[in-house]
C-alpha atoms as a PDB file:
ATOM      1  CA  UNK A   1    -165.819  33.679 -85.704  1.00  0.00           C
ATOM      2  CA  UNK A   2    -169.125  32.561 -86.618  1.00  0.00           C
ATOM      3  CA  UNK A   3    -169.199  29.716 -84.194  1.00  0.00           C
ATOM      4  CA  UNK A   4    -167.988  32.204 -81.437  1.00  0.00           C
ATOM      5  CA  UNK A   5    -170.526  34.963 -81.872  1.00  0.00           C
ATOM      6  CA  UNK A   6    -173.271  32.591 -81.308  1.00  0.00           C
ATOM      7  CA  UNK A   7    -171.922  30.468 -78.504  1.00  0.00           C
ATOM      8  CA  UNK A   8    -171.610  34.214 -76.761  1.00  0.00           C
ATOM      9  CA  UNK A   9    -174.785  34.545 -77.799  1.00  0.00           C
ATOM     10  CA  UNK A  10    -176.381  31.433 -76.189  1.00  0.00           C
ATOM     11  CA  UNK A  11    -174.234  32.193 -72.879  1.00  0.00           C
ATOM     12  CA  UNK A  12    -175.974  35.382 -72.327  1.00  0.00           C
ATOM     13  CA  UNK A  13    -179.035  33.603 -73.682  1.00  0.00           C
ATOM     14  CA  UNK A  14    -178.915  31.020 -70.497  1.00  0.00           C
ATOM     15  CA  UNK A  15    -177.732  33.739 -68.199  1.00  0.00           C
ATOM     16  CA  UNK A  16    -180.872  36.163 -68.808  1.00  0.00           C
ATOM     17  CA  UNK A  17    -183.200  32.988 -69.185  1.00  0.00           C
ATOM     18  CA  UNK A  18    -182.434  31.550 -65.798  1.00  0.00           C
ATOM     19  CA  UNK A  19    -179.256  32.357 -63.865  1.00  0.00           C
ATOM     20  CA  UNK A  20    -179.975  36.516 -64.014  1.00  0.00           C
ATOM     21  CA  UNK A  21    -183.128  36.540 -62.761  1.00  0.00           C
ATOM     22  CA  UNK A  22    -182.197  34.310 -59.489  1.00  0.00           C
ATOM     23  CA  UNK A  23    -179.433  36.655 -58.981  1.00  0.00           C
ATOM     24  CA  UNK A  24    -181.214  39.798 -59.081  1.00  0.00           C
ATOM     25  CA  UNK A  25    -183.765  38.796 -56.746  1.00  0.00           C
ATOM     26  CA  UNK A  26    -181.161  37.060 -54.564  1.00  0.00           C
ATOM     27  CA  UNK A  27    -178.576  40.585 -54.525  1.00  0.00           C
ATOM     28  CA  UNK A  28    -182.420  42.341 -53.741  1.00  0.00           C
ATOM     29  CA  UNK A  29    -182.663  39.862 -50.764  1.00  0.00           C
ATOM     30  CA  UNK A  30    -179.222  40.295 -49.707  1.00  0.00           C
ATOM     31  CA  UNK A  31    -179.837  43.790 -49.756  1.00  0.00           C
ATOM     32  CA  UNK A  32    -182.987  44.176 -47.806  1.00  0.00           C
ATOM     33  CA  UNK A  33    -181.728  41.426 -45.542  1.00  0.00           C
ATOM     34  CA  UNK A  34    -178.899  43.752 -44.143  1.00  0.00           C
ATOM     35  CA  UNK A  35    -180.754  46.899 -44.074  1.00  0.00           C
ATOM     36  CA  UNK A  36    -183.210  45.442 -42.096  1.00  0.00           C
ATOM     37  CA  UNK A  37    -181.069  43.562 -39.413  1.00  0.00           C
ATOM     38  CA  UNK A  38    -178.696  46.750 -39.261  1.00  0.00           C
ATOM     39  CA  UNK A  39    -181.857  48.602 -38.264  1.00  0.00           C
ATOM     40  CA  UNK A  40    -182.673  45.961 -35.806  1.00  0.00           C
ATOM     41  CA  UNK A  41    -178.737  46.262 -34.520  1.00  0.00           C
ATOM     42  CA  UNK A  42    -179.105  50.271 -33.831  1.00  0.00           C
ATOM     43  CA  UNK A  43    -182.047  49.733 -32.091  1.00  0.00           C
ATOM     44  CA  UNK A  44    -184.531  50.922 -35.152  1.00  0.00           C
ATOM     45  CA  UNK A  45    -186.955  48.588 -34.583  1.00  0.00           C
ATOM     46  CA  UNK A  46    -190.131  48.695 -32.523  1.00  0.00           C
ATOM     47  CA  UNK A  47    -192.772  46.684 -30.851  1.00  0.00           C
ATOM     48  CA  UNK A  48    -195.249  47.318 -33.602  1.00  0.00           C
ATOM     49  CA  UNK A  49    -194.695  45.618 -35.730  1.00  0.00           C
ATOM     50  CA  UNK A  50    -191.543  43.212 -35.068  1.00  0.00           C
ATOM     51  CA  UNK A  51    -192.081  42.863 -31.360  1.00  0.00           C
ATOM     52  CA  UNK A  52    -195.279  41.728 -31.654  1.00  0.00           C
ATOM     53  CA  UNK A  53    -194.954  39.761 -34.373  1.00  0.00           C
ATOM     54  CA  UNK A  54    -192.309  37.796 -32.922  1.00  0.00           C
ATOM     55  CA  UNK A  55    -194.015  37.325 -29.443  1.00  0.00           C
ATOM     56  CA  UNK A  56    -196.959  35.754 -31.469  1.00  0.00           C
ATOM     57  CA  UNK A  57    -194.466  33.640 -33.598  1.00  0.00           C
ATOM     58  CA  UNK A  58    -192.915  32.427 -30.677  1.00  0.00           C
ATOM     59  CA  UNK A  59    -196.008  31.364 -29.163  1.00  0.00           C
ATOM     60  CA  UNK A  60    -197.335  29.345 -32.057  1.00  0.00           C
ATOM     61  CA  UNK A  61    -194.048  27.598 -31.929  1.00  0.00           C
ATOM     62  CA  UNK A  62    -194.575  26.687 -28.746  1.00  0.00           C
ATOM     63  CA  UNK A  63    -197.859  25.073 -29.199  1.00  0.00           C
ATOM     64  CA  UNK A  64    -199.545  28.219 -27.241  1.00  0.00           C
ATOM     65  CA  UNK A  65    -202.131  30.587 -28.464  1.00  0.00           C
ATOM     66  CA  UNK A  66    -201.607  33.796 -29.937  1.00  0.00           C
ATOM     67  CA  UNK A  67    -202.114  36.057 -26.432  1.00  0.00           C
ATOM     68  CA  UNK A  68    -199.785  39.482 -26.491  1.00  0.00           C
ATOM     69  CA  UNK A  69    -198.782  41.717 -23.509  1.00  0.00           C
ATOM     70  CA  UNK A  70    -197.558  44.453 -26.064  1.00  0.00           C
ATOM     71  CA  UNK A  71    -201.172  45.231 -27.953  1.00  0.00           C
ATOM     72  CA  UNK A  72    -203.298  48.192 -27.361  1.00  0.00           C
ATOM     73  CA  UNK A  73    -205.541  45.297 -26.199  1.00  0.00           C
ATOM     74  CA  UNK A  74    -203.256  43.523 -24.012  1.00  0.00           C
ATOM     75  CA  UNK A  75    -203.722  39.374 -22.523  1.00  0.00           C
ATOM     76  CA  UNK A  76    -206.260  38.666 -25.884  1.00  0.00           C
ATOM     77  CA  UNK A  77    -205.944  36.743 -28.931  1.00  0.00           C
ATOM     78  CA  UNK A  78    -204.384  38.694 -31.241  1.00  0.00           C
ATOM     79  CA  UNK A  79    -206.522  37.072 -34.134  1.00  0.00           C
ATOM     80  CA  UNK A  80    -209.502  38.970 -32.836  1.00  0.00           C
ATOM     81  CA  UNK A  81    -207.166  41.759 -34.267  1.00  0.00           C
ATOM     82  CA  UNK A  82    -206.398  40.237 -37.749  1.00  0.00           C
ATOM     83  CA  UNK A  83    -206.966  37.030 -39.112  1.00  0.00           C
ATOM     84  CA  UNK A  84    -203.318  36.475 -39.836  1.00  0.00           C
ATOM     85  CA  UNK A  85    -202.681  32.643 -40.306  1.00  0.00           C
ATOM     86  CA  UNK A  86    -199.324  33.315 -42.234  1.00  0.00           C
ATOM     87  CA  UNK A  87    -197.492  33.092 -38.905  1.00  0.00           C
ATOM     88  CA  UNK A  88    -198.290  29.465 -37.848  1.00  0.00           C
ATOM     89  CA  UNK A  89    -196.147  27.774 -41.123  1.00  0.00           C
ATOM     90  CA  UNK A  90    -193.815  31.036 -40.318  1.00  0.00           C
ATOM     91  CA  UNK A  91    -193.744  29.806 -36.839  1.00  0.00           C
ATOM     92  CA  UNK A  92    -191.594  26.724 -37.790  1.00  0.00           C
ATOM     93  CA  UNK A  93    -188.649  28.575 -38.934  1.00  0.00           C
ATOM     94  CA  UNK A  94    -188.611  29.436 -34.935  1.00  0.00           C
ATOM     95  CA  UNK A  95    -187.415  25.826 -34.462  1.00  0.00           C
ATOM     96  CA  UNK A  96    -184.242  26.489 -35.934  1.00  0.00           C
ATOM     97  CA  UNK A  97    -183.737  30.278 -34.505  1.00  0.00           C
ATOM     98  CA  UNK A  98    -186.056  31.736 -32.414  1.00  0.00           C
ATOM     99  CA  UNK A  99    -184.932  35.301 -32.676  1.00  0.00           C
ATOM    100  CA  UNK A 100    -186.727  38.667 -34.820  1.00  0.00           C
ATOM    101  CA  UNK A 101    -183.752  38.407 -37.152  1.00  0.00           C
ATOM    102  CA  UNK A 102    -185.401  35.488 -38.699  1.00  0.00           C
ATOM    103  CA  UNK A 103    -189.010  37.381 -39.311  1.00  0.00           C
ATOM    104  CA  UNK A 104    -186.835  39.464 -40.936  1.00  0.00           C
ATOM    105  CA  UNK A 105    -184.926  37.633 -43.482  1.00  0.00           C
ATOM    106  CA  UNK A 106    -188.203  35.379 -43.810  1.00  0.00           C
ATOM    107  CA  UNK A 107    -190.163  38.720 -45.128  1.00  0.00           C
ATOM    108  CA  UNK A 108    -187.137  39.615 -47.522  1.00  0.00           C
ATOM    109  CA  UNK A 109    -186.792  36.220 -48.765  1.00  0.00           C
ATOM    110  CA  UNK A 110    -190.392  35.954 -49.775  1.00  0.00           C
ATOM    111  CA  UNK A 111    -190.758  39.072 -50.477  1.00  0.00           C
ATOM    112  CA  UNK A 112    -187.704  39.401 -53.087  1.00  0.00           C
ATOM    113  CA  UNK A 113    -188.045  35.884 -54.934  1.00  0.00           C
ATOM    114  CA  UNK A 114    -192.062  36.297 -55.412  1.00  0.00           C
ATOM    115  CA  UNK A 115    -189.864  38.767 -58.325  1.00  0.00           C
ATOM    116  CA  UNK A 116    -189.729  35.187 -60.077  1.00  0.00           C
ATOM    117  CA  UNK A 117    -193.093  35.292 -60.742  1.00  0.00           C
ATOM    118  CA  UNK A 118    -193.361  38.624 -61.562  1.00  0.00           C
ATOM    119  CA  UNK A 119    -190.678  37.360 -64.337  1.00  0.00           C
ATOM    120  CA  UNK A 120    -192.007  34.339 -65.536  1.00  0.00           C
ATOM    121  CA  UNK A 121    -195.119  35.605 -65.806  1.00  0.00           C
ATOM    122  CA  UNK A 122    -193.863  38.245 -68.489  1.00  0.00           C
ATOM    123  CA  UNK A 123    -192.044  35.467 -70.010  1.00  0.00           C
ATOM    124  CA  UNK A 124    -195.414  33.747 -70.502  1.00  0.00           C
ATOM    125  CA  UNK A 125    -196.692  36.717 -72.271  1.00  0.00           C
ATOM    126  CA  UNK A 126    -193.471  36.670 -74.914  1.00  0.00           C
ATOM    127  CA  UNK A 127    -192.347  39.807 -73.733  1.00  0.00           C
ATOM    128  CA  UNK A 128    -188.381  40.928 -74.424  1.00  0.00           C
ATOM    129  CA  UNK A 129    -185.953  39.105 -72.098  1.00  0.00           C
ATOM    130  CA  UNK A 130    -184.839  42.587 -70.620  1.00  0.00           C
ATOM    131  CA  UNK A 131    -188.382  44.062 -70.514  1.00  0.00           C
ATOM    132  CA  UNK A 132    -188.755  40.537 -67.943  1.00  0.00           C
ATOM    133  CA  UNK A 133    -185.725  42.013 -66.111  1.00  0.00           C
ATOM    134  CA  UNK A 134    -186.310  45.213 -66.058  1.00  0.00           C
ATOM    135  CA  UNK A 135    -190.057  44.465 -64.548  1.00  0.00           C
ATOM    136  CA  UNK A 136    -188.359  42.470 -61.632  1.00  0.00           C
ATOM    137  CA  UNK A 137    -186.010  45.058 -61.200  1.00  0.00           C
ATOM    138  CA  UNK A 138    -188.856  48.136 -61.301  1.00  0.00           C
ATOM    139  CA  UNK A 139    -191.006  45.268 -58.544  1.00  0.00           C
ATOM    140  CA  UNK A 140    -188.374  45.189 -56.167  1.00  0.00           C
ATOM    141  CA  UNK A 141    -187.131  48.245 -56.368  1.00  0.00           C
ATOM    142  CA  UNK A 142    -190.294  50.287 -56.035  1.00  0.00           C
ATOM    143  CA  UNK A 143    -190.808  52.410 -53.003  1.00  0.00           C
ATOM    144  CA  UNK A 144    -194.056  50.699 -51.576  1.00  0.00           C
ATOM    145  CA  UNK A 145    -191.170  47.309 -51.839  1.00  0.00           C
ATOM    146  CA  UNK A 146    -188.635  49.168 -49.883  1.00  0.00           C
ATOM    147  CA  UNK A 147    -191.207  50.551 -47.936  1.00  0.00           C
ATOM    148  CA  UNK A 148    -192.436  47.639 -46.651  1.00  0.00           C
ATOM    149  CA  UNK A 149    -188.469  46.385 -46.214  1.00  0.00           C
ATOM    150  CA  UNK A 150    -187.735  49.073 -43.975  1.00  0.00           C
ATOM    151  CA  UNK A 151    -190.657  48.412 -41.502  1.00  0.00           C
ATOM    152  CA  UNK A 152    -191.168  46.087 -39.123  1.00  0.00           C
ATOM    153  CA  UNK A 153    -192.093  42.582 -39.955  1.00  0.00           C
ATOM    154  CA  UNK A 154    -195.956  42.928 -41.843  1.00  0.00           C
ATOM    155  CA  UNK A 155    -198.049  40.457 -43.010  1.00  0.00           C
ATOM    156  CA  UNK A 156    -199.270  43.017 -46.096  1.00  0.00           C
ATOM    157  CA  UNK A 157    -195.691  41.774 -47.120  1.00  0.00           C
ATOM    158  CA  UNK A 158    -196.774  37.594 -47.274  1.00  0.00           C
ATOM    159  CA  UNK A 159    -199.854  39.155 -48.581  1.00  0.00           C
ATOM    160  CA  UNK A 160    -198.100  41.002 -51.980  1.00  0.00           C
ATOM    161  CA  UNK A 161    -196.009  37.982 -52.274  1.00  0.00           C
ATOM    162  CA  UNK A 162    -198.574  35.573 -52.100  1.00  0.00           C
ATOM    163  CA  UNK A 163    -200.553  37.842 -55.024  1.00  0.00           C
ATOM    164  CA  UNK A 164    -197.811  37.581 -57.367  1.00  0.00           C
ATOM    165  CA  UNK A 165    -197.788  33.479 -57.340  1.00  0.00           C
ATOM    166  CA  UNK A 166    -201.495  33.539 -57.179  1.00  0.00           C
ATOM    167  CA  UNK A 167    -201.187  35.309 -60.925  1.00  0.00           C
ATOM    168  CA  UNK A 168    -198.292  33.563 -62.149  1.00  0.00           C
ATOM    169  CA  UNK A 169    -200.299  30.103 -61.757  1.00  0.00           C
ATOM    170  CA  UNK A 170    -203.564  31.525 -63.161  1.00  0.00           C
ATOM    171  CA  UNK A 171    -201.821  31.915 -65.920  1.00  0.00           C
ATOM    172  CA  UNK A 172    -200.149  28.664 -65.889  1.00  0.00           C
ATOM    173  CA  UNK A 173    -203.337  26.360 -65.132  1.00  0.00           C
ATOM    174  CA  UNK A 174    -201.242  24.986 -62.502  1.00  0.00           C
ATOM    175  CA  UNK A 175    -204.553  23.890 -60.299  1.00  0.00           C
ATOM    176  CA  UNK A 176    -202.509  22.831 -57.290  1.00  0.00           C
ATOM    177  CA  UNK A 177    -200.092  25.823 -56.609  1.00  0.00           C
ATOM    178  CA  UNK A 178    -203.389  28.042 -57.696  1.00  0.00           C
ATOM    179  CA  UNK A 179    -204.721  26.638 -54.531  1.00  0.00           C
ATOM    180  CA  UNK A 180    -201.415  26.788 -52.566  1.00  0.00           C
ATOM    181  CA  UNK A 181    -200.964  30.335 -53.751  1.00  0.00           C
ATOM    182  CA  UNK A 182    -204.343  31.603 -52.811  1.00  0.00           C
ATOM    183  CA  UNK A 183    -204.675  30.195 -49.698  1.00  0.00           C
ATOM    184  CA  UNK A 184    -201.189  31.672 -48.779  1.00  0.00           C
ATOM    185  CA  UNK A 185    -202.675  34.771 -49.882  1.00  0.00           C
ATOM    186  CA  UNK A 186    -205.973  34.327 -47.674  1.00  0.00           C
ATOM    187  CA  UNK A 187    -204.211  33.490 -44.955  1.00  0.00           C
ATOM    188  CA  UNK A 188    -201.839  36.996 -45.014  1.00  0.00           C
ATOM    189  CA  UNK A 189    -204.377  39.303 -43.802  1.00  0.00           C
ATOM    190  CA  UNK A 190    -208.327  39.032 -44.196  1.00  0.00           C
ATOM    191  CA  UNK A 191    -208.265  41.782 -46.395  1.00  0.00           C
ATOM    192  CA  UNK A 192    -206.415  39.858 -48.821  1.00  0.00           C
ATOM    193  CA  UNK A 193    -209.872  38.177 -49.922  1.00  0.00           C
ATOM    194  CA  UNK A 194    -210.973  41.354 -51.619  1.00  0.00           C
ATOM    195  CA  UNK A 195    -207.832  41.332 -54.075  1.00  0.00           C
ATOM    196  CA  UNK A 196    -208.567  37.626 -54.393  1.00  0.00           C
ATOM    197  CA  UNK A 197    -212.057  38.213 -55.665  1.00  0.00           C
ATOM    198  CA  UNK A 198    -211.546  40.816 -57.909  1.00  0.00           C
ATOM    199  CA  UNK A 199    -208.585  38.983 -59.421  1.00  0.00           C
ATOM    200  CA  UNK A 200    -210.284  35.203 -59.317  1.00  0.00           C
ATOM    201  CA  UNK A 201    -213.665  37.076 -61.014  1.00  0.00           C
ATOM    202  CA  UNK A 202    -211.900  39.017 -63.721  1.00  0.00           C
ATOM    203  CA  UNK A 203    -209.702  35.934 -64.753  1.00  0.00           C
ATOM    204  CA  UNK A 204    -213.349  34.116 -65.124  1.00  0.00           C
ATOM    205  CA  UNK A 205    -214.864  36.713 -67.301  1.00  0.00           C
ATOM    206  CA  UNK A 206    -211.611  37.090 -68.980  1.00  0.00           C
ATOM    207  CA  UNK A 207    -211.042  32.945 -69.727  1.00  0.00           C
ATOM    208  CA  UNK A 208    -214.119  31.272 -68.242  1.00  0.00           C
ATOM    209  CA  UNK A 209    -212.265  29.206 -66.212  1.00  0.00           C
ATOM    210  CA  UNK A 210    -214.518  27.166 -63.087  1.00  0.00           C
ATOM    211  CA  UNK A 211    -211.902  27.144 -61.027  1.00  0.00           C
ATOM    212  CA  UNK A 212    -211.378  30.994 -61.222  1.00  0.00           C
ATOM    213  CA  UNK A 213    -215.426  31.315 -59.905  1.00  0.00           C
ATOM    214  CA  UNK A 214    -214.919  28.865 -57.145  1.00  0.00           C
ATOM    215  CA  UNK A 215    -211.851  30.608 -55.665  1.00  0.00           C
ATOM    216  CA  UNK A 216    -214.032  34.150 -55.814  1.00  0.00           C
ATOM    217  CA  UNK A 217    -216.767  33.096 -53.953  1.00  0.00           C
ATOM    218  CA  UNK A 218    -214.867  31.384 -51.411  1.00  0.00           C
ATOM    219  CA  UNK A 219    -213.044  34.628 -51.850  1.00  0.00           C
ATOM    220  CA  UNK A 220    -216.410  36.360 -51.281  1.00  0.00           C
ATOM    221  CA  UNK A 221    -217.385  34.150 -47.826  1.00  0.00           C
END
């Protein structure tokens, strides 16, 4: 009976360790991913932000630059706008399906499995196994989440995302997915340098690392 209790133990163990978490952010995806394209289907979309986002998508897959017909400033580059670099590497998915539906399931995807880090960075802390689950669950779950799942494709979304990594491999010392993470971050929106300073600067004063310093004055520029 002995033997029993603690195999059931080490099942559930595994399952909240690494299987749970997956699957919570995945049924979150799943979730946002069909109220979104329903939305699209009954005609709930609109040309800010989805239609213009896609226009722009499908011009950086095609090698063109980023001109819109749909802007309040219409025929100019829609970086002199925002600085929103996210959609060139977004623009490759356009290869496969050049259609909305895929900003949309892009945006829930990253959005819903940036929960991971959210996770494993409460992990890192030794924090209870359900507290971890209940913090991914409280993440994805929150209005400003659903929010930003019910509007139209934004690149605040890429931005949030982005932030959570950027924290996750602070913590970890992990110097090249720091770098990947905050540059994904940068390249969201340009207001996403101000929540990379403030974060880069208070991890330096907090544990003196260089590299923290370097990414907040880039930050800063």
């Amino acid at each position: 009976i002995t033997i029993k209790k603690t195999n059931k133990h080490n099942i559930i163990s595994s399952l909240i360790q690494h299987k749970l978490p997956v699957l919570i952010c995945f049924l979150f995806f799943t979730a946002y991913s069909i109220l979104s394209i329903v939305r699209f289907h009954h005609f709930g979309a609109f040309g800010f932000d989805l239609g213009l986002r896609s226009q722009t998508v499908w011009e950086y897959s095609r090698f063109k630059a980023p001109i819109t017909t749909i802007h309040f400033y219409p025929f100019n580059n829609i970086l002199a706008d925002h600085l929103e670099l996210i959609y060139i590497p977004i623009s490759l998915s356009y290869w496969i399906w050049s259609d909305p539906r895929m900003l949309l399931l892009i945006e829930a995807f990253y959005v819903c499995f940036s929960g991971l880090a959210i996770y494993l960075l409460a992990k890192e802390k030794s924090l209870h196994k359900l507290i971890c689950l209940g913090l991914i669950i409280s993440y994805l779950s929150f209005y400003g989440v659903q929010h930003a799942m019910w509007f139209d494709v934004h690149s605040a979304s890429f931005g949030a995302g982005s932030i959570a990594w950027f924290l996750y491999f602070l913590n970890k010392k992990n110097k090249k997915w720091i770098l990947i993470s905050f540059l994904l971050a940068l390249a969201s929106k340009e207001n996403m340098a101000a929540l990379t300073l403030f974060i880069s600067l208070v991890w330096y004063i907090y544990k003196k690392e260089k590299i923290a310093l370097y990414l907040g004055l880039f930050s800063a520029l």
